[in-house]
C-alpha atoms as a PDB file:
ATOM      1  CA  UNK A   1      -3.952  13.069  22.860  1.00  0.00           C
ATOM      2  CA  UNK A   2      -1.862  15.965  23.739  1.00  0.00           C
ATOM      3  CA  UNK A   3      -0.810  16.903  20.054  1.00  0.00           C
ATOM      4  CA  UNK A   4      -4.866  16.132  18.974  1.00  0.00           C
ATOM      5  CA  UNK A   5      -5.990  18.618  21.802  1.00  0.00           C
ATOM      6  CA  UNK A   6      -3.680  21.565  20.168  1.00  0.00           C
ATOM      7  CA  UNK A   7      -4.357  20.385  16.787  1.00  0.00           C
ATOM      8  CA  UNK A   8      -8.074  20.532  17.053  1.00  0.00           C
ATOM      9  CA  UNK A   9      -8.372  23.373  19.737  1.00  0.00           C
ATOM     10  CA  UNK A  10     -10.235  21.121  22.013  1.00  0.00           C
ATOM     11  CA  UNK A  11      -9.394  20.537  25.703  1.00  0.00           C
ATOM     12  CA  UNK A  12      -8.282  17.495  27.079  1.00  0.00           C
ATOM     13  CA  UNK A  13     -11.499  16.592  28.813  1.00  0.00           C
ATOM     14  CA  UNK A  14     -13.442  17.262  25.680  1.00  0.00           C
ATOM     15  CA  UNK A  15     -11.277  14.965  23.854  1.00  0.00           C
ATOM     16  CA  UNK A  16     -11.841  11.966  26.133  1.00  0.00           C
ATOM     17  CA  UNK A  17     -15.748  13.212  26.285  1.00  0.00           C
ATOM     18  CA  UNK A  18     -15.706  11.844  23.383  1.00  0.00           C
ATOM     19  CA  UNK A  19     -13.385   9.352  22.845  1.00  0.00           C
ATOM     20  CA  UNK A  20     -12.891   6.662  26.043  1.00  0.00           C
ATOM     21  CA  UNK A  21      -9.271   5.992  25.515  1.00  0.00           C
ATOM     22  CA  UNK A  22      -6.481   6.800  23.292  1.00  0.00           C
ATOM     23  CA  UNK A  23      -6.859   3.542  22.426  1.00  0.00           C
ATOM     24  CA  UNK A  24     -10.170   3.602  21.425  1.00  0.00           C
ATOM     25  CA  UNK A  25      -9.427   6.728  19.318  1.00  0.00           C
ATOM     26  CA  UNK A  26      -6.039   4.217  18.016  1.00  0.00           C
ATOM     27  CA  UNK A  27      -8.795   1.563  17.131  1.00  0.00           C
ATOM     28  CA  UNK A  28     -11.316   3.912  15.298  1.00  0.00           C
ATOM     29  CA  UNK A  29      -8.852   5.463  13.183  1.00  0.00           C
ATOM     30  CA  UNK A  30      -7.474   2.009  12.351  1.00  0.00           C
ATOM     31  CA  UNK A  31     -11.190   0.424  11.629  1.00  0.00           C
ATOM     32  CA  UNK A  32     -12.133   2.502   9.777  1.00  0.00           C
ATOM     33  CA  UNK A  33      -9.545   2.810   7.174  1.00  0.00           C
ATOM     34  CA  UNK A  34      -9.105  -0.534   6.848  1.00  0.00           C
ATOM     35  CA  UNK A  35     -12.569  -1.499   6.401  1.00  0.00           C
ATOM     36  CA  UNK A  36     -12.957   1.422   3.832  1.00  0.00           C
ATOM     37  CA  UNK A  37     -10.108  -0.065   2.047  1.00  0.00           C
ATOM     38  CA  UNK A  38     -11.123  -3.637   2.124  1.00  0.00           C
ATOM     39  CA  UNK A  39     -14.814  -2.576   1.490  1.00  0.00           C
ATOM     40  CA  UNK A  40     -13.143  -0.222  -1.950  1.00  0.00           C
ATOM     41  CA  UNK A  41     -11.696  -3.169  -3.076  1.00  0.00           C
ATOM     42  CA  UNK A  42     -14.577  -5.450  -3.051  1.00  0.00           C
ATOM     43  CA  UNK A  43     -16.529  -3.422  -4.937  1.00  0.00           C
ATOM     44  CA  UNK A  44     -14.086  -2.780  -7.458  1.00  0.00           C
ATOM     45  CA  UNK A  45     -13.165  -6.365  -8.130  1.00  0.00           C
ATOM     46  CA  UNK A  46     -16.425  -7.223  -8.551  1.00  0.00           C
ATOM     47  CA  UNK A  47     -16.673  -5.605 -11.733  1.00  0.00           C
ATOM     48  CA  UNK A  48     -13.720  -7.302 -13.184  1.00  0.00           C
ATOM     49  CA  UNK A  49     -12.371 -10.711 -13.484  1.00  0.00           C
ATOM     50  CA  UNK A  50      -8.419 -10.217 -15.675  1.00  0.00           C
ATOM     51  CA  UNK A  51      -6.089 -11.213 -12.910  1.00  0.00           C
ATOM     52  CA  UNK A  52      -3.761  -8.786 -14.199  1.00  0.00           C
ATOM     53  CA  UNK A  53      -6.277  -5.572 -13.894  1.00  0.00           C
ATOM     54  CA  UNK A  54      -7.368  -7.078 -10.408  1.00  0.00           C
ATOM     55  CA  UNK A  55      -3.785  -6.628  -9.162  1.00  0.00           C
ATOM     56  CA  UNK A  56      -3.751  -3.324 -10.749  1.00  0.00           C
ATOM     57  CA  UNK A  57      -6.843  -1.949  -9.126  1.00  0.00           C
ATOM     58  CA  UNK A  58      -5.525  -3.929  -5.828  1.00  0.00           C
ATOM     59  CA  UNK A  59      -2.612  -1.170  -6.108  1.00  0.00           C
ATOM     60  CA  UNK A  60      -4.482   1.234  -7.292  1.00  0.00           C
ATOM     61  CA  UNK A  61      -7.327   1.011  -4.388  1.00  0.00           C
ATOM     62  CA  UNK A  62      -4.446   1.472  -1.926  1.00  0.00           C
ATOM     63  CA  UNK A  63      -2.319   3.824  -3.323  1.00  0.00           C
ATOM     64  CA  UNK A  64      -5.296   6.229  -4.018  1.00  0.00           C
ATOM     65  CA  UNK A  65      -6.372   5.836  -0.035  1.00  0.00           C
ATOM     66  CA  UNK A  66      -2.733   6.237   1.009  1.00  0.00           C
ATOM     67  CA  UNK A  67      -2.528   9.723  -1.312  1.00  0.00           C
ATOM     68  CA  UNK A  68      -5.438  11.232   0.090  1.00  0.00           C
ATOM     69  CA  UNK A  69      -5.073   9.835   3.488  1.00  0.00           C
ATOM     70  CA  UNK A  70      -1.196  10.600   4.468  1.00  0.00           C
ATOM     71  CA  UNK A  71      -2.534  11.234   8.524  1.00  0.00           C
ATOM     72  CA  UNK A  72      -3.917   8.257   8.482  1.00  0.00           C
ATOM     73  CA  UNK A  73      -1.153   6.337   6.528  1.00  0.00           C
ATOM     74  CA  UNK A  74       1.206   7.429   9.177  1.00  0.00           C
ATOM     75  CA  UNK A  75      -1.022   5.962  12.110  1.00  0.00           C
ATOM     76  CA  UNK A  76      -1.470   2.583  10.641  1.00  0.00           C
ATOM     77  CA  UNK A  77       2.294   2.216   9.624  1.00  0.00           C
ATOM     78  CA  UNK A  78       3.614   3.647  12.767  1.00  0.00           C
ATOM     79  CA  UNK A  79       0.804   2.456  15.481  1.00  0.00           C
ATOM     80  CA  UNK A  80       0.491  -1.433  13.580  1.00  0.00           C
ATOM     81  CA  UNK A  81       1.243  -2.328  17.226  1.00  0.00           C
ATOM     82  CA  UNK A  82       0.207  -0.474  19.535  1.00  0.00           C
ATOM     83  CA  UNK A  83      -3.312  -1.608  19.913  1.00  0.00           C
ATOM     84  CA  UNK A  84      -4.147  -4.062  22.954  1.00  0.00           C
ATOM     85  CA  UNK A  85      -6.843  -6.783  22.995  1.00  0.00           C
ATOM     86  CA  UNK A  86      -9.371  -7.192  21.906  1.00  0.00           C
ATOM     87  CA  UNK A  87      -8.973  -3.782  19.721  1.00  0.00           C
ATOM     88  CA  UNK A  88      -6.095  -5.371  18.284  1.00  0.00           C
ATOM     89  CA  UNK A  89      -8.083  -9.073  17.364  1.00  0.00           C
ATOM     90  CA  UNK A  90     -10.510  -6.894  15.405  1.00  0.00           C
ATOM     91  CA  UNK A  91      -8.049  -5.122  13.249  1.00  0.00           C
ATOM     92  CA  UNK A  92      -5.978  -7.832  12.686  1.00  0.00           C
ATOM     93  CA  UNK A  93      -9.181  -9.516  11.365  1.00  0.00           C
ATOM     94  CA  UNK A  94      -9.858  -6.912   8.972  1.00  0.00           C
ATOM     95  CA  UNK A  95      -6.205  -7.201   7.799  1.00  0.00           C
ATOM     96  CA  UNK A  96      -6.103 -10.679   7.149  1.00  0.00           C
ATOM     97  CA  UNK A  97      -9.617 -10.459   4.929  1.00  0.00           C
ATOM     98  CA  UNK A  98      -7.661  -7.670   3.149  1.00  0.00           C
ATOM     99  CA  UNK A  99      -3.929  -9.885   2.833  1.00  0.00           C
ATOM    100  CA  UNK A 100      -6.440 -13.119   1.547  1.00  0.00           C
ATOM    101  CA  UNK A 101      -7.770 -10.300  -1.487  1.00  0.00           C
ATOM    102  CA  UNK A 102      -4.786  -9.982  -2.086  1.00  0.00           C
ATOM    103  CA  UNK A 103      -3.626 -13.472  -1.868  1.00  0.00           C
ATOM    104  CA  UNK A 104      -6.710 -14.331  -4.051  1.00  0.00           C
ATOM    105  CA  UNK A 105      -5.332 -11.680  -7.321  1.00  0.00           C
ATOM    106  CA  UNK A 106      -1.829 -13.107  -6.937  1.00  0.00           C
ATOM    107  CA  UNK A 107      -3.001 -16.933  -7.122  1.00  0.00           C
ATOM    108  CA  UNK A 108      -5.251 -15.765 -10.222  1.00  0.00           C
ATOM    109  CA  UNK A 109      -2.006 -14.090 -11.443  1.00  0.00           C
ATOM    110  CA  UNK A 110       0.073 -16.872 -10.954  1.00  0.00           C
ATOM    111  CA  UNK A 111      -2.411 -19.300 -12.281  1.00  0.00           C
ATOM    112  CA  UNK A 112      -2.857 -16.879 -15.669  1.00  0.00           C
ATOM    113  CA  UNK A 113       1.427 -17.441 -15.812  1.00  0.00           C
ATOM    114  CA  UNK A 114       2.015 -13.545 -14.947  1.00  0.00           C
ATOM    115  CA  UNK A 115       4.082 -14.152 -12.028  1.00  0.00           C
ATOM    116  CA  UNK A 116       5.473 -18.027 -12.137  1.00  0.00           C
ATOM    117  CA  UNK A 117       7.953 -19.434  -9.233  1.00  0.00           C
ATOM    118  CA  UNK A 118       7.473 -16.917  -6.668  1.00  0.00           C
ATOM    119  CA  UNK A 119       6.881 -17.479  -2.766  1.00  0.00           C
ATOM    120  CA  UNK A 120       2.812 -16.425  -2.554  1.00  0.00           C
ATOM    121  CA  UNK A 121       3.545 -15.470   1.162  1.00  0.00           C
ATOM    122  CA  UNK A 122       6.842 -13.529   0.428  1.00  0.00           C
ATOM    123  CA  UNK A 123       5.114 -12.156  -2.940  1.00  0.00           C
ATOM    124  CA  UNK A 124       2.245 -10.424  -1.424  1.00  0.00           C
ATOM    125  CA  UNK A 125       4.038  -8.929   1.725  1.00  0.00           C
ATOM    126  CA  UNK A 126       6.320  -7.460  -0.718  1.00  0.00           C
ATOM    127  CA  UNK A 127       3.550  -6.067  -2.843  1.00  0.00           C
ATOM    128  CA  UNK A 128       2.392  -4.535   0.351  1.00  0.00           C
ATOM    129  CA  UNK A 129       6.054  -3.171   1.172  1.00  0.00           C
ATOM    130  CA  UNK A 130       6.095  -1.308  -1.671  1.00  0.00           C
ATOM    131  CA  UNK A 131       2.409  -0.129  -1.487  1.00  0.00           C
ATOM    132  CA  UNK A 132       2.549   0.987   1.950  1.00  0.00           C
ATOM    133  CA  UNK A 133       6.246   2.481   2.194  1.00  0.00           C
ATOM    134  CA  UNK A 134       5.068   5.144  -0.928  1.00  0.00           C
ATOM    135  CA  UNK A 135       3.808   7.621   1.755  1.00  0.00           C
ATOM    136  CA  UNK A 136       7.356   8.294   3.131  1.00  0.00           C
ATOM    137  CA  UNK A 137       8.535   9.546  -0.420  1.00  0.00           C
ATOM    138  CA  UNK A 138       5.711  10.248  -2.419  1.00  0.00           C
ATOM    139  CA  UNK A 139       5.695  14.393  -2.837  1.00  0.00           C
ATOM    140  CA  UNK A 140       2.442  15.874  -4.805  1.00  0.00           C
ATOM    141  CA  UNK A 141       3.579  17.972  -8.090  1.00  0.00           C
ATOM    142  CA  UNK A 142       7.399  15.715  -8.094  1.00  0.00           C
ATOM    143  CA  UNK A 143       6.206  12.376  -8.239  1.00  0.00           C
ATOM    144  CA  UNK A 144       3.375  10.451 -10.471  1.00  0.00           C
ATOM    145  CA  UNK A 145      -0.110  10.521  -9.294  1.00  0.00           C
ATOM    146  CA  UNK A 146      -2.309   7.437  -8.525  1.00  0.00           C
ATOM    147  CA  UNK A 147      -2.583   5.853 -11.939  1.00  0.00           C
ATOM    148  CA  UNK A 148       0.861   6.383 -12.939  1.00  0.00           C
ATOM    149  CA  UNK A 149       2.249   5.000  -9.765  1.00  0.00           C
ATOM    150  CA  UNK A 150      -0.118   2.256  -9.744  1.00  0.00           C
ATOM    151  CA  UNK A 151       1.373   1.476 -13.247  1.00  0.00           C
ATOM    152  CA  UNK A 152       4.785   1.696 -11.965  1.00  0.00           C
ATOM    153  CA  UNK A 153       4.412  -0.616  -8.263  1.00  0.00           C
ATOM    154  CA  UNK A 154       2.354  -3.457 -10.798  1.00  0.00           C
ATOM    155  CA  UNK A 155       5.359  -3.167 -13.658  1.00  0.00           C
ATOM    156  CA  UNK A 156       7.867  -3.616 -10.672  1.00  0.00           C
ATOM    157  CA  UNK A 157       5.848  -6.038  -9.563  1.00  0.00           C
ATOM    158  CA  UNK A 158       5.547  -8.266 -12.248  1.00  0.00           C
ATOM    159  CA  UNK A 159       8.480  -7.516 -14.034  1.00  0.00           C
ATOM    160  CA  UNK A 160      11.134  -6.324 -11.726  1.00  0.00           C
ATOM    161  CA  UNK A 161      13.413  -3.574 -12.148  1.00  0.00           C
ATOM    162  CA  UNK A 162      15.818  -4.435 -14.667  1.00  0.00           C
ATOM    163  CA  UNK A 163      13.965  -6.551 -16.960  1.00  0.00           C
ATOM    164  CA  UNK A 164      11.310  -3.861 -16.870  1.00  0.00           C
ATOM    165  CA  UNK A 165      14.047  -0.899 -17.613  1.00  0.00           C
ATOM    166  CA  UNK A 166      15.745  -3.203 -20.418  1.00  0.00           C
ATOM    167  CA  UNK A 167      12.358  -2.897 -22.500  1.00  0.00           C
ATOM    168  CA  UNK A 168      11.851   0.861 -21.273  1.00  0.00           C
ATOM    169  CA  UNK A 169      15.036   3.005 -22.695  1.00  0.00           C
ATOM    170  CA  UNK A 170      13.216   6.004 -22.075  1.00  0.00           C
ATOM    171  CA  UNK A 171      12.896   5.008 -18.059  1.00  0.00           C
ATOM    172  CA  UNK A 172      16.861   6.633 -17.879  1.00  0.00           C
ATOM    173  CA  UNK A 173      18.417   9.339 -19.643  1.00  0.00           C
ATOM    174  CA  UNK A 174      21.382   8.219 -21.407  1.00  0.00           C
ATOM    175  CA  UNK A 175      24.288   9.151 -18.813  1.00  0.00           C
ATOM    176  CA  UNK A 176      22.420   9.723 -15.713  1.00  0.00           C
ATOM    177  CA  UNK A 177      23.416   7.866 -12.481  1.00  0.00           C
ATOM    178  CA  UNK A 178      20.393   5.464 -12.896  1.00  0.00           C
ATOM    179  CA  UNK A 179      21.384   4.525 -16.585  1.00  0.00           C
ATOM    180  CA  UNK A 180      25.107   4.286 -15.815  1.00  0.00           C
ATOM    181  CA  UNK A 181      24.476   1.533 -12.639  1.00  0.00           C
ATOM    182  CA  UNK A 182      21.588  -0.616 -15.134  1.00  0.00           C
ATOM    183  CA  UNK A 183      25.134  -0.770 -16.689  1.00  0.00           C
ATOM    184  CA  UNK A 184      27.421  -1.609 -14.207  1.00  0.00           C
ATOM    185  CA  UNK A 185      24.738  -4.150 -12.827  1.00  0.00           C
ATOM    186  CA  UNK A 186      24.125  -5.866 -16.125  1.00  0.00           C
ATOM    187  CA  UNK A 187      28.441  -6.224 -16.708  1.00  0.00           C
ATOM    188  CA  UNK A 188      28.410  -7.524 -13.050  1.00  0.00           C
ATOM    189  CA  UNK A 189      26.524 -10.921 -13.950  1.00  0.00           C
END
């Protein structure tokens, strides 16, 4: 509450005028994104039924709230557990709607034999790995904005790494670091 006092220029006691608890403040910061998220998503999907573009505008949906929200990224990532009933009930609520979306594009993905053999469970929390570690890395004007990265995370996703650099020369330079351990990896098996 401290760092939010200097931050905003507004005394301690103003700060809990408003807000009852850190907590609370926790929990409304944490609501809200996730429910804009989920709520995104819904209305996007309902527009299209490809399994493939609904995983890409699953990705796409978070990515783009993760890029323009990096504040907030850092409090759900970092502050996942910090909430205390029955604040915490609520969110986790809202999370599992959002992890049964997303369980809901991979089946259809699986089911249209895009991603065959893989652990659902293990699948999607991966998915969500990648989606919600891009914060930490991502820096505006070095790396790909929202549709390229969204293009990226879904190739990875359904293609993996390798297979997906094999068809891509272009991904590596010949010579660079990158290009000269696809080699060493692929003379390894």
């Amino acid at each position: 509450m401290r760092d939010i006092s200097r931050a905003t220029g507004l005394s301690l006691s103003s700060l809990y005028y408003y807000f009852k608890s850190k907590q609370y403040l926790l929990y409304l910061i944490q609501n809200n994104a996730f429910t804009l998220i989920v709520q995104e998503l819904q209305s996007r999907l309902q527009v299209n039924q490809d399994p493939s573009h609904r995983l890409h505008l699953l990705v796409q949906n978070h990515v783009e709230y993760f890029l323009s929200h990096p504040n907030e990224m850092k409090v759900l990532s970092h502050e996942e557990d910090a909430l205390e009933e029955p604040l915490r009930e609520e969110i986790d609520s809202i999370k599992r709607r959002y992890y049964a979306l997303a369980r809901q594009i991979f089946d259809e993905v699986v089911a249209d034999d895009l991603a065959p053999g893989l652990n659902p469970r293990v699948a999607v929390l991966s998915l969500f790995g990648m989606m919600n570690w891009v914060y930490k890395w991502h820096k505006p004007g070095l790396d790909p904005g929202v549709e390229e990265l969204t293009s990226a995370i879904v190739g990875i996703f359904l293609h993996g790494v390798i297979a997906r650099a094999a068809k891509s020369k272009e991904l590596f330079a010949v010579g660079s670091p990158e290009s000269d351990a696809l080699i060493v990896s692929k003379s390894a098996d």
